[in-house]
Protein backbone atom coordinates (compact mmCIF):
# COMPACT_ATOMS: atom_id res chain seq x y z
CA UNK A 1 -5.15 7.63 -13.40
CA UNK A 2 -6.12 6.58 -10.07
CA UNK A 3 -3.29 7.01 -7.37
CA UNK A 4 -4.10 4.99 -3.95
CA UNK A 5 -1.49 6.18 -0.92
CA UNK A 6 -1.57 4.79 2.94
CA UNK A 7 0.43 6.57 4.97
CA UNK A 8 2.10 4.37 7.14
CA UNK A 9 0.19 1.57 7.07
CA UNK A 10 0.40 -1.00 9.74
CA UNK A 11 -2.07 -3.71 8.61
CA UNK A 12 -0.53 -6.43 6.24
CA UNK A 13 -3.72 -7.88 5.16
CA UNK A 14 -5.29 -4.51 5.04
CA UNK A 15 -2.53 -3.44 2.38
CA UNK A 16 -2.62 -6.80 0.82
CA UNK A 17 -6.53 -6.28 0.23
CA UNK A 18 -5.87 -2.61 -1.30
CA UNK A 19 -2.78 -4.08 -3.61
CA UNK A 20 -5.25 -6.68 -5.22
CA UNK A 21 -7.87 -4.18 -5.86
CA UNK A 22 -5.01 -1.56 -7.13
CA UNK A 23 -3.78 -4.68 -9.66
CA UNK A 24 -7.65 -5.63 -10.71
CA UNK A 25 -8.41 -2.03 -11.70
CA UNK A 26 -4.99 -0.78 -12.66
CA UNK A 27 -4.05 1.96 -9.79
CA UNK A 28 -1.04 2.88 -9.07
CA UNK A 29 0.10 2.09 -4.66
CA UNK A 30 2.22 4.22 -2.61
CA UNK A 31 3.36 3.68 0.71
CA UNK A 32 5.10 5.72 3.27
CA UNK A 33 7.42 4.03 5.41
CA UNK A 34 7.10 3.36 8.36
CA UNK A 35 5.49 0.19 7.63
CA UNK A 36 3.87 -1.79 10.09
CA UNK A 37 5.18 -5.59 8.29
CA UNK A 38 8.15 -6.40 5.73
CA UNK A 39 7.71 -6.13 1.84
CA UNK A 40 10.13 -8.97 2.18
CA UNK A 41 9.57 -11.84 -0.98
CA UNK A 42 9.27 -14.26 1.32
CA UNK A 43 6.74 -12.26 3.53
CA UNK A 44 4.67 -11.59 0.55
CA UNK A 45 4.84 -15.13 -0.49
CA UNK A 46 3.64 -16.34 3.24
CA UNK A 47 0.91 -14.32 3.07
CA UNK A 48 -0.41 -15.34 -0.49
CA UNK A 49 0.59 -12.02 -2.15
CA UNK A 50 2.12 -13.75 -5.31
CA UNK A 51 0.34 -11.10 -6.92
CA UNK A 52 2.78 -8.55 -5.90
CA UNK A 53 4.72 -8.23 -8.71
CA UNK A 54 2.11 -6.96 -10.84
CA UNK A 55 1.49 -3.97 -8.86
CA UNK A 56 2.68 -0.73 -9.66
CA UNK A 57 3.89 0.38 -6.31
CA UNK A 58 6.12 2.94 -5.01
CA UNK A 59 7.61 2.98 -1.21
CA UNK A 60 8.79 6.16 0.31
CA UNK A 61 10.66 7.13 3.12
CA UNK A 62 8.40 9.66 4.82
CA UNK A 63 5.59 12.02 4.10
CA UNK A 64 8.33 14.43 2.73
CA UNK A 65 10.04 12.01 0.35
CA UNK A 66 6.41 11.34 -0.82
CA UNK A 67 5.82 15.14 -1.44
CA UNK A 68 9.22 15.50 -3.16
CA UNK A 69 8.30 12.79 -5.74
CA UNK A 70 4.75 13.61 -6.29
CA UNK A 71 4.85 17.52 -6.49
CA UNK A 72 1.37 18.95 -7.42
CA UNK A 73 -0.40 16.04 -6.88
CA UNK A 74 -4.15 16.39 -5.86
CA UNK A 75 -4.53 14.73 -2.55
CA UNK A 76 -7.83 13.17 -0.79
CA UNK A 77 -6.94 12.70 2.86
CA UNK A 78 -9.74 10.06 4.61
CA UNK A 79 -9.06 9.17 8.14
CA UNK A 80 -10.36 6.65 10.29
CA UNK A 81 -9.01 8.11 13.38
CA UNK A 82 -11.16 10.05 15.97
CA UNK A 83 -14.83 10.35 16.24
CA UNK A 84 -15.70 11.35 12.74
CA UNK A 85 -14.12 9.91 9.29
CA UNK A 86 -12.76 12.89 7.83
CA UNK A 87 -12.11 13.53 4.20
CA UNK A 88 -9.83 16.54 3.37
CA UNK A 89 -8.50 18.18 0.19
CA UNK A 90 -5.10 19.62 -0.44
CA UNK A 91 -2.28 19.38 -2.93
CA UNK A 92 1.06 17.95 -2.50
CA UNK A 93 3.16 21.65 -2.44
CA UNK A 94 1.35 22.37 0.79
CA UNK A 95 1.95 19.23 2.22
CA UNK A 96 4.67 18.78 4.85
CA UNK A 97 4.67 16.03 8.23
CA UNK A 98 3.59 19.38 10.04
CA UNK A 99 0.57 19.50 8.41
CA UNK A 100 -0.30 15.42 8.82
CA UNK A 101 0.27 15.52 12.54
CA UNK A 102 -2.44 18.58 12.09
CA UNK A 103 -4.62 16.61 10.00
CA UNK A 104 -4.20 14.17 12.42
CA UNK A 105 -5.46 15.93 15.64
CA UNK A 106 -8.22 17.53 13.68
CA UNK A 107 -9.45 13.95 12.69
């Protein structure tokens, strides 16, 4: 099973775009808090995301709580940030915020 995870994602329309495609083809959404709109009902509702309730989403806390939950897990990275899109692999048991900031720099 596909697994789809933004990391703090700030975009509501962004994340509303990936949640459709993540109900259409059956993947599974996580996002790490802190997130950049509310997952209020009435927020979703506002912005046409009736949809919501058939995705099979999971919110965490921080990159850490992620890790915790999701130990093992095969990990992508992709990064927009910087001059080049980067695409990294690592699993979850080496992951720690340490490492993201790093990622983040690199990228």
């Amino acid at each position: 099973m596909l697994n789809i995870v933004l990391h703090e994602p700030e975009i509501p329309a962004n994340t509303g775009n990936i949640g459709r495609t993540c109900v259409a083809t059956g993947t599974k959404l996580h996002l790490i808090e802190p997130l950049g709109f509310s997952l209020s009902e009435k927020h979703l509702k506002r912005a046409g995301m009736d949809y919501w309730k058939d995705l099979d989403v999971t919110v965490y806390e921080n990159w850490e709580d992620f890790c915790k939950r999701n130990p093992g897990a095969k990990i992508y990275y992709a990064a927009t940030k910087g001059r080049h899109m980067s695409i990294m692999n690592r699993t979850v048991s080496l992951c720690s915020e340490k490492r993201v900031q790093e990622f983040r720099k690199k990228s």
